[in-house]
C-alpha atoms as a PDB file:
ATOM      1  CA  UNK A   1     -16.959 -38.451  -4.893  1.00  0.00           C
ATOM      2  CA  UNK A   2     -17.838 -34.805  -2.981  1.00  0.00           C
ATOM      3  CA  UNK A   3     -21.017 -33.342  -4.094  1.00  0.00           C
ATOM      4  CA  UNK A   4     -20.546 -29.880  -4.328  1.00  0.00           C
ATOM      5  CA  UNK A   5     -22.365 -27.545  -1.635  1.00  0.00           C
ATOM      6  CA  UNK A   6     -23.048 -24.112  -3.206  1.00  0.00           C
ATOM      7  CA  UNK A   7     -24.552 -22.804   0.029  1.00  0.00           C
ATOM      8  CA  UNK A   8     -21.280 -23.950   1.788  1.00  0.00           C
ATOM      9  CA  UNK A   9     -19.075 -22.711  -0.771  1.00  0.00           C
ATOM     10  CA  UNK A  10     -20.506 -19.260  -0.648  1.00  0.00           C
ATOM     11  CA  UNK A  11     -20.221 -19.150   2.867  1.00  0.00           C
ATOM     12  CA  UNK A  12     -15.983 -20.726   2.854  1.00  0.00           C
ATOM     13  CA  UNK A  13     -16.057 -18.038  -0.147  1.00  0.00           C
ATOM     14  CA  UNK A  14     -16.948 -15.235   2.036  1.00  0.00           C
ATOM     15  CA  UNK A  15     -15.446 -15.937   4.767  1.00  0.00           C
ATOM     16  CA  UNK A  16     -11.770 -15.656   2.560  1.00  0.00           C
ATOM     17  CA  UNK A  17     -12.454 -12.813   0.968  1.00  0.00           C
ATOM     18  CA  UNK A  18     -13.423 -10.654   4.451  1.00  0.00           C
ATOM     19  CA  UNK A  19     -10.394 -11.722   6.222  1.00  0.00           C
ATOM     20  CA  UNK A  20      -8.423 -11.150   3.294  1.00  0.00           C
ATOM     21  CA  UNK A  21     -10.137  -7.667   3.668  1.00  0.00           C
ATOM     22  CA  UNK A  22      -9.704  -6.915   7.088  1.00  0.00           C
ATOM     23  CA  UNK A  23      -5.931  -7.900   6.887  1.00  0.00           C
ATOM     24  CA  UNK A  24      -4.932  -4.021   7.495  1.00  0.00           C
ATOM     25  CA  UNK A  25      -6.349  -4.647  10.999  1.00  0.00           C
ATOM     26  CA  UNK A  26      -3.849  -7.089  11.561  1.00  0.00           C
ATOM     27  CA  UNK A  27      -0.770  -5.339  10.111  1.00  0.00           C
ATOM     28  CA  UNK A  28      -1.585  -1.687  11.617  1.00  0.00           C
ATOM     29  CA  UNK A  29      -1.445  -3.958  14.827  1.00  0.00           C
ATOM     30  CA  UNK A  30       2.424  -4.848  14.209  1.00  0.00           C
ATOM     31  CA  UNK A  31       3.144  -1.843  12.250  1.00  0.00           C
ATOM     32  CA  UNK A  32       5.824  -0.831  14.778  1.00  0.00           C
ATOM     33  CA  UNK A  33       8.056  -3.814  13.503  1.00  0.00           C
ATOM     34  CA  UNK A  34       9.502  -2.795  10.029  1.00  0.00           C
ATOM     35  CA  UNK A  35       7.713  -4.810   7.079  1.00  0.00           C
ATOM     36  CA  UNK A  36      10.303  -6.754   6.002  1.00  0.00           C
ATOM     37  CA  UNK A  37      10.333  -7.868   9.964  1.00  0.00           C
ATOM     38  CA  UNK A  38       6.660  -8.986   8.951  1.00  0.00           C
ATOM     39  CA  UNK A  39       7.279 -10.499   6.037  1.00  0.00           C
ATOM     40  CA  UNK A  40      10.211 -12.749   8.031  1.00  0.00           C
ATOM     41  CA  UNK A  41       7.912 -14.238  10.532  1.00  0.00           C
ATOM     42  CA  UNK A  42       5.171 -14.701   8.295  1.00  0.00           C
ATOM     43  CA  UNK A  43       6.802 -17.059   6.039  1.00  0.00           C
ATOM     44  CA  UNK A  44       8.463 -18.824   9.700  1.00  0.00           C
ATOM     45  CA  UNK A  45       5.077 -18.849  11.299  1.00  0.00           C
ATOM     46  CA  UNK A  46       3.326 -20.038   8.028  1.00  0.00           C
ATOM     47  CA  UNK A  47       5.952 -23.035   7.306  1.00  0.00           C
ATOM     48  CA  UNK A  48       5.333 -24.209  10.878  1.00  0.00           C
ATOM     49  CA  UNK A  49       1.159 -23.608  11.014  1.00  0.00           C
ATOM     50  CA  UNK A  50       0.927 -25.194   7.403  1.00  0.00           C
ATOM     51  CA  UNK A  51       3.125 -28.060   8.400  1.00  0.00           C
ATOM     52  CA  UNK A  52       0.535 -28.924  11.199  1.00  0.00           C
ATOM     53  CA  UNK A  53      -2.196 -28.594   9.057  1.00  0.00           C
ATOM     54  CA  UNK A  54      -0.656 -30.860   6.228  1.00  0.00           C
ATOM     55  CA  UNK A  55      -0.280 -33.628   8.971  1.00  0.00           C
ATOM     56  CA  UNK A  56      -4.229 -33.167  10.036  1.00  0.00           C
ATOM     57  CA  UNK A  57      -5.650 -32.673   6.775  1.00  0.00           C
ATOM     58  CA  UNK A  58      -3.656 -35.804   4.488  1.00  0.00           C
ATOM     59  CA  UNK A  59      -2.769 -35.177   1.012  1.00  0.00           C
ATOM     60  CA  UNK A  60      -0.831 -38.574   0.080  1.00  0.00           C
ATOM     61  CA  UNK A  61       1.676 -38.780  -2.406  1.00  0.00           C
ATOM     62  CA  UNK A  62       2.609 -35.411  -2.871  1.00  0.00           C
ATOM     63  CA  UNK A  63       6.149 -35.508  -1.377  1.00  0.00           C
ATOM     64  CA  UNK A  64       7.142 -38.412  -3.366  1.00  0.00           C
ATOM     65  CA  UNK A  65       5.742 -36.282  -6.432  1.00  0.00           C
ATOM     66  CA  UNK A  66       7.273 -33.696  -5.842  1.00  0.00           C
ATOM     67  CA  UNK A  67      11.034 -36.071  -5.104  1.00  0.00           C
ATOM     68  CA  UNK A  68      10.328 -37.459  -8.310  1.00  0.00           C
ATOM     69  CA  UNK A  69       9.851 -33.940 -10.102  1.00  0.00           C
ATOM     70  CA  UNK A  70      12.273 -31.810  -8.665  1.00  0.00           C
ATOM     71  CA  UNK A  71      11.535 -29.194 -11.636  1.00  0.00           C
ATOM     72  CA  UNK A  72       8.572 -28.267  -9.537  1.00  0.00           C
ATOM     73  CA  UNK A  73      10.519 -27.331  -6.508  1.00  0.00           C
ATOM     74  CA  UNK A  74      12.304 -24.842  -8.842  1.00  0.00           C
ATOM     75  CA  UNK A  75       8.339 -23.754  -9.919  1.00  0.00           C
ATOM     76  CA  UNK A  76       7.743 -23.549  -6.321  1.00  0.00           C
ATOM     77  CA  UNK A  77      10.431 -21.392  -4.879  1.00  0.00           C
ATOM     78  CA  UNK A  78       9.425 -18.780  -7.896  1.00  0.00           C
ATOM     79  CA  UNK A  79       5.931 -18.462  -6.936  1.00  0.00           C
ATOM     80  CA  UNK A  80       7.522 -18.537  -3.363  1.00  0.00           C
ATOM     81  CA  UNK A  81       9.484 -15.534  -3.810  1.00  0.00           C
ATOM     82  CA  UNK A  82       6.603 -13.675  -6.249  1.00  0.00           C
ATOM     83  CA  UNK A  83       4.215 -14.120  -3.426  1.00  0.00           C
ATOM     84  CA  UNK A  84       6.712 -13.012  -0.810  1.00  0.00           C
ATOM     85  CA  UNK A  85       7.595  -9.915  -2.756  1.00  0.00           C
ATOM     86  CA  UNK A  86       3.628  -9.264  -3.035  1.00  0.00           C
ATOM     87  CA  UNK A  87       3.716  -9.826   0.672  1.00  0.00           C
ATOM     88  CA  UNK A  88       5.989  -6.846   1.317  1.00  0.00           C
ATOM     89  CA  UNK A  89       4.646  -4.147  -0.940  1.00  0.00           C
ATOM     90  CA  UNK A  90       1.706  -5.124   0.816  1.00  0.00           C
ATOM     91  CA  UNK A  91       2.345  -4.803   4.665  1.00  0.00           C
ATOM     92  CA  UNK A  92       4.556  -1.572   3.603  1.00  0.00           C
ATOM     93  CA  UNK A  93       1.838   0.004   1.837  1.00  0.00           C
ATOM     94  CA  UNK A  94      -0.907  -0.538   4.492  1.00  0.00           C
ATOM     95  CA  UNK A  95       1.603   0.892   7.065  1.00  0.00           C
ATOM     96  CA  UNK A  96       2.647   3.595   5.251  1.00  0.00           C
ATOM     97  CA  UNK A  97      -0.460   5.261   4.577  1.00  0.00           C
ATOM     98  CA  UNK A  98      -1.066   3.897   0.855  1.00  0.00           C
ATOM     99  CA  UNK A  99      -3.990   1.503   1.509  1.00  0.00           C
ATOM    100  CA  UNK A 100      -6.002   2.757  -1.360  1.00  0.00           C
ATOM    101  CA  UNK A 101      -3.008   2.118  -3.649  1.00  0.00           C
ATOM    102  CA  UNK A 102      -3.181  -1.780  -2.585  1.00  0.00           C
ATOM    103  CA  UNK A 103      -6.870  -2.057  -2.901  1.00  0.00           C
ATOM    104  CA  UNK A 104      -6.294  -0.631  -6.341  1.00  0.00           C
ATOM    105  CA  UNK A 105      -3.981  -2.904  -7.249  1.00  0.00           C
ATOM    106  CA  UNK A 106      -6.192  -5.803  -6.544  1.00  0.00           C
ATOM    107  CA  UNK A 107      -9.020  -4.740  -8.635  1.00  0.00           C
ATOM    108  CA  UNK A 108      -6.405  -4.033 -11.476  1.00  0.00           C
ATOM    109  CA  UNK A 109      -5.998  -8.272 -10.626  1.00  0.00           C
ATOM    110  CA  UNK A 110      -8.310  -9.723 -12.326  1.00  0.00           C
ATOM    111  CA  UNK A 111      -7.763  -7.556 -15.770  1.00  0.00           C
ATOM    112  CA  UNK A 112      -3.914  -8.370 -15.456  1.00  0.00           C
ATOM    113  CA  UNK A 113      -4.730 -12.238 -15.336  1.00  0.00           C
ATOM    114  CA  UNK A 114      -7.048 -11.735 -18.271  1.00  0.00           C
ATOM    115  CA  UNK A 115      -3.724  -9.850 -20.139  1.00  0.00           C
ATOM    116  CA  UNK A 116      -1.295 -13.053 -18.978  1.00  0.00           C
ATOM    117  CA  UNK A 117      -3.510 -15.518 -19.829  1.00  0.00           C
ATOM    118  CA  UNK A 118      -4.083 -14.105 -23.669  1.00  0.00           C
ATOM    119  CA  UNK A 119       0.070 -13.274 -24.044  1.00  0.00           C
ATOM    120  CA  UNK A 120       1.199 -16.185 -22.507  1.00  0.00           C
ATOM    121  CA  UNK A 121      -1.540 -19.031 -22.487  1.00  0.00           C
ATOM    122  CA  UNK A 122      -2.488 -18.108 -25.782  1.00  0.00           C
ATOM    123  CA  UNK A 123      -6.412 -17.252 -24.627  1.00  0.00           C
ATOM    124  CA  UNK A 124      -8.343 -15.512 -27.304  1.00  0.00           C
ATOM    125  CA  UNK A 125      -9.959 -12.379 -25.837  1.00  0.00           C
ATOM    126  CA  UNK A 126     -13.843 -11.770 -26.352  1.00  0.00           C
ATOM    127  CA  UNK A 127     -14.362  -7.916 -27.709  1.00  0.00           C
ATOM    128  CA  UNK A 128     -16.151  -7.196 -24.527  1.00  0.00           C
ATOM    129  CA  UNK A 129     -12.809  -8.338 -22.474  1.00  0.00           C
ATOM    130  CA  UNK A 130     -10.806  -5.879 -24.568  1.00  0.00           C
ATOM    131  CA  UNK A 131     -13.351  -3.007 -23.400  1.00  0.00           C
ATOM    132  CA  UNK A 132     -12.961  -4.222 -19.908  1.00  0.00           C
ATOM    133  CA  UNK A 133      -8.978  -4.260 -20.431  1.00  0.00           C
ATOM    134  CA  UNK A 134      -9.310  -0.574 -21.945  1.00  0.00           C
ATOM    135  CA  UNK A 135     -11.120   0.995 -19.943  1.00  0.00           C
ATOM    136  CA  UNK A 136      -8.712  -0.607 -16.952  1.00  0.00           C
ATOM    137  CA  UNK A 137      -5.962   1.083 -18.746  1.00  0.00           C
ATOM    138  CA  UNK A 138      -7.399   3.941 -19.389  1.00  0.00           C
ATOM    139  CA  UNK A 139      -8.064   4.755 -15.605  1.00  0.00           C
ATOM    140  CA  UNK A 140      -4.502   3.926 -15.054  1.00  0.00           C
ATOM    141  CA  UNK A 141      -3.282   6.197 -17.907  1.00  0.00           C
ATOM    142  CA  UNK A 142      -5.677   8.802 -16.518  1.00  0.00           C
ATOM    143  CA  UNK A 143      -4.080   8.494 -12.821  1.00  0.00           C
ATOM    144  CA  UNK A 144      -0.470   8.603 -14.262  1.00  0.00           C
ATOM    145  CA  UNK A 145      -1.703  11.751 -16.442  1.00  0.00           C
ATOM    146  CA  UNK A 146      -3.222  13.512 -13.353  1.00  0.00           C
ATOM    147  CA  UNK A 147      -0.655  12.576 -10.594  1.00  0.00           C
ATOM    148  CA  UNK A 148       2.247  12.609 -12.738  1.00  0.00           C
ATOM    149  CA  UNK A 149       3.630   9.345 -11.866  1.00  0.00           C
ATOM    150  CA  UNK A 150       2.281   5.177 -12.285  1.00  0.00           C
ATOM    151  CA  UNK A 151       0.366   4.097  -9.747  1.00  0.00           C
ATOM    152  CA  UNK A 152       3.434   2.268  -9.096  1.00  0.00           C
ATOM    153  CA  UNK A 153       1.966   0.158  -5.793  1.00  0.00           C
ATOM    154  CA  UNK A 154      -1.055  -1.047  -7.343  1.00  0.00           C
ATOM    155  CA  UNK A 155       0.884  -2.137 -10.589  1.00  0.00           C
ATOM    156  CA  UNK A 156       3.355  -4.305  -8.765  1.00  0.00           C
ATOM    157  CA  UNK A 157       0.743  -5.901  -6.595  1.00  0.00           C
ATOM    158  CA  UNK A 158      -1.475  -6.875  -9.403  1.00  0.00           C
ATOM    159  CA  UNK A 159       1.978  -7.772 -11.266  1.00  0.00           C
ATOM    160  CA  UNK A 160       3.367 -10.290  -8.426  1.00  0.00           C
ATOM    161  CA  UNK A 161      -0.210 -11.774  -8.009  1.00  0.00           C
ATOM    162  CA  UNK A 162      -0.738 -12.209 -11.555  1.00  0.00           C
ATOM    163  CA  UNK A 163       2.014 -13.671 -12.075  1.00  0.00           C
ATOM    164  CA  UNK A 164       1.575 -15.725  -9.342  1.00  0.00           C
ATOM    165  CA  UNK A 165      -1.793 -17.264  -9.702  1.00  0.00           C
ATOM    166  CA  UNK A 166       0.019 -17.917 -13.035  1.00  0.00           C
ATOM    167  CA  UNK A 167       2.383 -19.726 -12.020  1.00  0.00           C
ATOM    168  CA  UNK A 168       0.533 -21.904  -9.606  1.00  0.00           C
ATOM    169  CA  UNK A 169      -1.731 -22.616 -12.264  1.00  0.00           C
ATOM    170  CA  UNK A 170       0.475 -24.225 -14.262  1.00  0.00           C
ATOM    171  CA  UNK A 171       2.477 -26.182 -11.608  1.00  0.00           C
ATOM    172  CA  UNK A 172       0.738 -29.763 -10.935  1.00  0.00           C
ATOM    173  CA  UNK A 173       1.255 -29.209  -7.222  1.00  0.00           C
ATOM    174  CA  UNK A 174      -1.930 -29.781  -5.015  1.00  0.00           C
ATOM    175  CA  UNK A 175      -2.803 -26.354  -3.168  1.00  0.00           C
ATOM    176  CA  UNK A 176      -1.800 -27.133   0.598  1.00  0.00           C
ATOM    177  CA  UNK A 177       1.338 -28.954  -0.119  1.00  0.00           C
ATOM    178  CA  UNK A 178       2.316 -26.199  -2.896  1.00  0.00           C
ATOM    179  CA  UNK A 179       2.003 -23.272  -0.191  1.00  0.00           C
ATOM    180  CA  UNK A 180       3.615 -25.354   2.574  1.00  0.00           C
ATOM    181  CA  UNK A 181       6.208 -25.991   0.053  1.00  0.00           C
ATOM    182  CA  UNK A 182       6.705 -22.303  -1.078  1.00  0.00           C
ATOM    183  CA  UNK A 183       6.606 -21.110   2.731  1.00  0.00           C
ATOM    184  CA  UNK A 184       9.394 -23.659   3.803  1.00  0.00           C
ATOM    185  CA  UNK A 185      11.851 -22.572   0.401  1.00  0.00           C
ATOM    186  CA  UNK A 186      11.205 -19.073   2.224  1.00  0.00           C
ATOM    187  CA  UNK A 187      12.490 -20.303   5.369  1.00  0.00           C
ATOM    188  CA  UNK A 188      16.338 -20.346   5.269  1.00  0.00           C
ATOM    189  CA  UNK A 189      16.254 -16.995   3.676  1.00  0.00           C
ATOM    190  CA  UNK A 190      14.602 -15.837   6.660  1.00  0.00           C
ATOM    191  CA  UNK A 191      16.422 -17.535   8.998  1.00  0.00           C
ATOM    192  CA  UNK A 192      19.212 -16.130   7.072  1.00  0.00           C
ATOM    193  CA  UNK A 193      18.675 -12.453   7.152  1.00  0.00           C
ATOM    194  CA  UNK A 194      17.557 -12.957  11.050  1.00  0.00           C
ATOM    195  CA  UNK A 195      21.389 -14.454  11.811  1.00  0.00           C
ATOM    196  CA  UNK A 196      22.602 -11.208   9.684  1.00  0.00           C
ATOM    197  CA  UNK A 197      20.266  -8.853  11.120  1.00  0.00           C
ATOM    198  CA  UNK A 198      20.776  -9.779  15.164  1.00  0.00           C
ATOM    199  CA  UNK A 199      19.818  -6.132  15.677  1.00  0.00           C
ATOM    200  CA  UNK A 200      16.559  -6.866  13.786  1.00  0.00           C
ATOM    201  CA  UNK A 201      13.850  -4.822  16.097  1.00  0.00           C
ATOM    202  CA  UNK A 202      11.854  -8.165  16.565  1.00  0.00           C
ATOM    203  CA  UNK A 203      14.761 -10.070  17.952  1.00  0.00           C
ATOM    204  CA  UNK A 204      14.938  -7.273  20.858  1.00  0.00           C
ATOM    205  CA  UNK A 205      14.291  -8.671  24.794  1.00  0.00           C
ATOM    206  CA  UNK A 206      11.500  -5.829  24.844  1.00  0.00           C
ATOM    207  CA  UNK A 207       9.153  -7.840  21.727  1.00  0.00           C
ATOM    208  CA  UNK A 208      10.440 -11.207  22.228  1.00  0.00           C
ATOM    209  CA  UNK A 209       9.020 -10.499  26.069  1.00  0.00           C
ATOM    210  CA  UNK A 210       5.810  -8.468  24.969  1.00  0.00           C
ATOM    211  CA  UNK A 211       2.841  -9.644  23.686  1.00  0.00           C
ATOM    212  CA  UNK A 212       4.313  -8.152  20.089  1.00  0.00           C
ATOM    213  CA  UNK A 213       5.800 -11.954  19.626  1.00  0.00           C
ATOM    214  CA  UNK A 214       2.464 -13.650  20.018  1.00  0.00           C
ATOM    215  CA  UNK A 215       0.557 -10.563  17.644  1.00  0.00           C
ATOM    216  CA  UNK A 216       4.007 -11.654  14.921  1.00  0.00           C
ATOM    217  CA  UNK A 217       3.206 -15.903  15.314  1.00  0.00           C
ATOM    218  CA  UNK A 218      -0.452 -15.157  14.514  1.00  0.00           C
ATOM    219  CA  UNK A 219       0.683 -14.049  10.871  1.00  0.00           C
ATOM    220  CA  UNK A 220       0.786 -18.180  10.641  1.00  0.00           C
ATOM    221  CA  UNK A 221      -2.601 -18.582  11.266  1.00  0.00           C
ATOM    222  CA  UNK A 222      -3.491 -15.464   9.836  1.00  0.00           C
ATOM    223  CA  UNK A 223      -2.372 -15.992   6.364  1.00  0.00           C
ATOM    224  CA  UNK A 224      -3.603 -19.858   5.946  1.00  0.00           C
ATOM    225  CA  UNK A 225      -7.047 -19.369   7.406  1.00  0.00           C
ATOM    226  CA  UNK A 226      -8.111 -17.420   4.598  1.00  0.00           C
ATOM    227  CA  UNK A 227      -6.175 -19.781   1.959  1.00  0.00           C
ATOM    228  CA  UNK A 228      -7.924 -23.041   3.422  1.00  0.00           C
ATOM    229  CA  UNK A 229     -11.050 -21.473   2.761  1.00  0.00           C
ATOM    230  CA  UNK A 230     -10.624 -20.340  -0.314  1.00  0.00           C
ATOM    231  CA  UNK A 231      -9.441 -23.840  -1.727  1.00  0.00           C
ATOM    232  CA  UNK A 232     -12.734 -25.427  -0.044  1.00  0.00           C
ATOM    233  CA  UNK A 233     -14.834 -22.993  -1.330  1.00  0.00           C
ATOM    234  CA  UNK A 234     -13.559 -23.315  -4.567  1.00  0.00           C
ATOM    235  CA  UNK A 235     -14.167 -27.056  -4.968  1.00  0.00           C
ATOM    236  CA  UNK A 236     -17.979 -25.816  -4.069  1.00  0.00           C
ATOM    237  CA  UNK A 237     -18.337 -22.915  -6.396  1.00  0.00           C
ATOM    238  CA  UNK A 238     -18.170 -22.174 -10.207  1.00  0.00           C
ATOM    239  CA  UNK A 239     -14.958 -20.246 -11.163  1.00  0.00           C
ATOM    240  CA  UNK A 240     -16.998 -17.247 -11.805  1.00  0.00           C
ATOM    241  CA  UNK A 241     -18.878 -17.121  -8.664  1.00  0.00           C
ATOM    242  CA  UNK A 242     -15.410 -17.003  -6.706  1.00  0.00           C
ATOM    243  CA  UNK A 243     -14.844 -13.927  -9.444  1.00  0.00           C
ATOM    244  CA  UNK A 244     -17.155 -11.854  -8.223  1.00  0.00           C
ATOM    245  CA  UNK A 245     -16.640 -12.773  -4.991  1.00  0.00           C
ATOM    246  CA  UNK A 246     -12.960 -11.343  -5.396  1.00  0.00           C
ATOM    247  CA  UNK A 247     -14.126  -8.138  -4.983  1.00  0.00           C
ATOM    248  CA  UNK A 248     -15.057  -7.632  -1.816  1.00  0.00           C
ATOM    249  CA  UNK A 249     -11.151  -7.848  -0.454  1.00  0.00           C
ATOM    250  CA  UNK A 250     -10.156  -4.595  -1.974  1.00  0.00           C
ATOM    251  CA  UNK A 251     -13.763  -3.183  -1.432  1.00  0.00           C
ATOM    252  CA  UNK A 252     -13.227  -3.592   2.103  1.00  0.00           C
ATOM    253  CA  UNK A 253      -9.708  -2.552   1.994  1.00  0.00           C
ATOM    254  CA  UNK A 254     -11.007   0.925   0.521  1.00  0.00           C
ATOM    255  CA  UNK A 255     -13.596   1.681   2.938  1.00  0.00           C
ATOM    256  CA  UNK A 256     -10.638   1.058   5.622  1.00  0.00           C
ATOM    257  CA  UNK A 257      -8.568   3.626   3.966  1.00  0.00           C
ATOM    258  CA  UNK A 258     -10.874   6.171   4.178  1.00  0.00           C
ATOM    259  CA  UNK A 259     -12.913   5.714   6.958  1.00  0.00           C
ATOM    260  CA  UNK A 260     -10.809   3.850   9.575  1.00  0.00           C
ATOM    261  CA  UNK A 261      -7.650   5.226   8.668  1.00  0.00           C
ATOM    262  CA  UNK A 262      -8.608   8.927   7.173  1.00  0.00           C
ATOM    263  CA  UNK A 263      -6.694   8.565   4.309  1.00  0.00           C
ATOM    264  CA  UNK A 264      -7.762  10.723   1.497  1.00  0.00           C
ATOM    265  CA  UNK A 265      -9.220  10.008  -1.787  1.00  0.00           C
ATOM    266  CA  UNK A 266      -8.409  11.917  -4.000  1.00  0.00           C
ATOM    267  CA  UNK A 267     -10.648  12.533  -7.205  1.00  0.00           C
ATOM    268  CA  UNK A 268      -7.703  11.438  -9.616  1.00  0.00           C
ATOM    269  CA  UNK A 269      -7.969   8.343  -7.576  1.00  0.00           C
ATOM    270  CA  UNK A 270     -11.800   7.762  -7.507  1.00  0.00           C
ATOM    271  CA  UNK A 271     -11.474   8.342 -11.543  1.00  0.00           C
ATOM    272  CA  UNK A 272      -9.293   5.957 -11.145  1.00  0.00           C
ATOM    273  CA  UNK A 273     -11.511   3.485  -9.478  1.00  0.00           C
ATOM    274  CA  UNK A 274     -14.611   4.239 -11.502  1.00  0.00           C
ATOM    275  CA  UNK A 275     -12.821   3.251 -15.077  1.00  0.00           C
ATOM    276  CA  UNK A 276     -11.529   0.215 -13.224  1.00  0.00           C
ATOM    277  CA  UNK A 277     -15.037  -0.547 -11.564  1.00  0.00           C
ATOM    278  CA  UNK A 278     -16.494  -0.380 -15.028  1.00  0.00           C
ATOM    279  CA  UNK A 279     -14.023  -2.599 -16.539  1.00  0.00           C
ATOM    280  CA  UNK A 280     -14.870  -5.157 -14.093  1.00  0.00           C
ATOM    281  CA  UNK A 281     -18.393  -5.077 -14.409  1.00  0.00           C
ATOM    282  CA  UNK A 282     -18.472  -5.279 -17.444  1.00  0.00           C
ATOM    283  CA  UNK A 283     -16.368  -8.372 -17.792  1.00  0.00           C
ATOM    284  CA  UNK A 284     -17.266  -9.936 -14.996  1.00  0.00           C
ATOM    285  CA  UNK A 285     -21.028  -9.851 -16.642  1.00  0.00           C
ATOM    286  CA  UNK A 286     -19.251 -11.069 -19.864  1.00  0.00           C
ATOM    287  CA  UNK A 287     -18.315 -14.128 -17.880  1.00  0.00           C
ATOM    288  CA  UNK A 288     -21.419 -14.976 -16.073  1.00  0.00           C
ATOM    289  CA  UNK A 289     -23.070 -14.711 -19.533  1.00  0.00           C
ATOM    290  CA  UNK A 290     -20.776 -16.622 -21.245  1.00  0.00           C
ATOM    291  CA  UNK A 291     -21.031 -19.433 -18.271  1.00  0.00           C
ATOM    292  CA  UNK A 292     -24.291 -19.261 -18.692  1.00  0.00           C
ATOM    293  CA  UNK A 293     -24.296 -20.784 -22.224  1.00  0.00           C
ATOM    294  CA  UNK A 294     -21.952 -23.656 -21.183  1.00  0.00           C
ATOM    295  CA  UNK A 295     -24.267 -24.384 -18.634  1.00  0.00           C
END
C-alpha cells in the first residue's frame, strides 16, 4: 500500500495545472491549421502516445473489464465526444482572440460541478455554496446585462467539462485506460473526416514536410503530460487541496490574454471575474473548513 507524499503531490499538482495554463503557447504555435485540424491530430496523436504509456505503466484487467461491460464503452465514447467538443471551443477560442472567455469558463467550473452534483447526484448544498453559486450567477447575469449577449464560450466550456468530470466520475473505468479508451473511440471519426477532407490544410506536402507536423504530433504528449500528473498527484493530495490548486490554469490563462496577447479586458468582464472570484473563495474556504472537521 502507497503512502501518500503531500510534498510530491503538490509538486505533480502544480506541475498540471501550469501546463494546463500555458496551453495557449502551444496552440498560438499551430494556430495557422484550422481548430478542428487540431482537434483531429490531437485525439490521433493522443490514442497513439497513451497507448505507449498504457504498455509502460500496467493497469491489469481493465480490457477484460471493460469486454465484459460493454455499457462502459458506450459511457466512454460520451465523455469522449464531451471532452472533444470542450477541446474545440477551446483551441478556437484561444486562436481567435477570446482567451479571457475560456479562462472564464474554467473558473465558472467548479460552481457548475457543485450545480450537477446537487441536480443530478442528489448532493445537498451548504447555504454558503448557494452564496458561492449566486454570486457566480450573478456575475454572469451582470456580463449578459452589460454586453448584451451570454458569455456563450465560457458557458459551454464549463458545460462540456462539467459534464464531463461527471461522467467520468461515475464510470468504474481506471483513469489511463478510460482516456486511452475515449481517445481511440475518437479515432475513426478522425480518420474519417481526414479521408473526406483530403484538402484538409494539414494533409498539404508544405506541413506534412515542415516542422508544422512535428509542432501537430506533440498535441500527444502535450495533452497526457498534464493528465498523468494530475492522476498522481491526486492519489497524494486531499480533494480540496487539488481545488484550490484548479485555479491557477485559468489564472494563468488570463494574465496571457492580456499581457502576452493584448487582448482587452473589459470592465464588464473584470465584474465579471470579481463576482466569480468571490464565489470561489468563498466556497472553496467553505470546503477547507468543512474538511477540516472530518479531519
Amino acid at each position: 500500500m502507497h503512502t501518500a507524499n503531500p510534498r510530491r503531490g503538490l509538486i505533480l499538482g502544480l506541475s498540471a495545472y501550469i501546463i494546463w495554463g500555458l496551453f495557449p503557447l502551444y496552440f498560438k504555435a499551430v494556430q495557422s491549421v484550422p481548430a478542428v485540424e487540431i482537434i483531429i491530430h490531437r485525439a490521433l496523436w493522443s490514442a497513439l502516445a497513451g497507448s505507449l504509456l498504457l504498455m509502460l505503466w500496467k493497469h491489469p484487467g481493465w480490457f477484460k473489464e471493460l469486454r465484459d461491460n460493454p455499457q462502459r464503452l458506450a459511457i466512454l465514447a460520451l465523455s469522449g465526444t464531451l471532452i472533444a467538443s470542450n477541446w474545440l471551443i477551446y483551441v478556437w477560442a484561444v486562436n481567435n482572440g477570446r482567451m479571457l472567455e475560456a479562462s472564464l469558463g474554467y473558473y465558472i467550473n467548479p460552481l457548475i460541478n457543485v450545480l450537477l452534483g446537487m441536480l443530478l447526484l442528489g448532493e445537498r448544498l451548504r447555504p454558503i455554496q448557494w452564496l458561492a453559486v449566486a454570486l457566480a450567477a450573478t456575475g454572469v447575469a451582470q456580463q449578459v446585462w452589460q454586453v448584451g449577449s451570454l458569455p456563450w464560450v465560457s458557458l459551454a466550456l464549463a458545460l462540456t467539462f462539467g459534464f464531463y468530470g461527471l461522467i467520468r466520475k461515475k464510470a468504474p473505468v481506471a483513469a489511463l485506460p478510460g482516456l486511452v479508451v475515449e481517445t481511440w473511440l475518437l479515432v475513426p471519426l478522425a480518420l474519417g473526416w481526414l479521408l473526406l477532407n483530403p484538402q484538409a490544410q494539414s494533409l498539404q506536402p508544405e506541413v506534412l514536410h515542415s516542422s508544422m507536423i512535428f509542432w501537430l504530433a506533440a498535441a500527444g504528449p502535450v495533452t497526457l503530460v498534464p493528465l498523468v500528473c494530475f492522476n498522481a498527484a491526486a492519489r497524494h493530495l486531499p480533494f480540496a487541496t487539488l481545488g484550490f490548486l484548479q485555479y491557477t490554469g485559468p489564472t494563468l490563462v488570463m494574465l496571457l490574454a492580456v499581457f502576452v496577447y493584448g487582448e482587452h479586458l473589459a470592465a464588464s468582464t473584470l465584474i465579471t471575474f470579481c463576482f466569480i472570484w468571490a464565489g470561489l473563495a468563498i466556497y472553496s474556504v467553505d470546503a477547507w473548513v468543512n474538511m477540516r472537521k472530518r479531519a
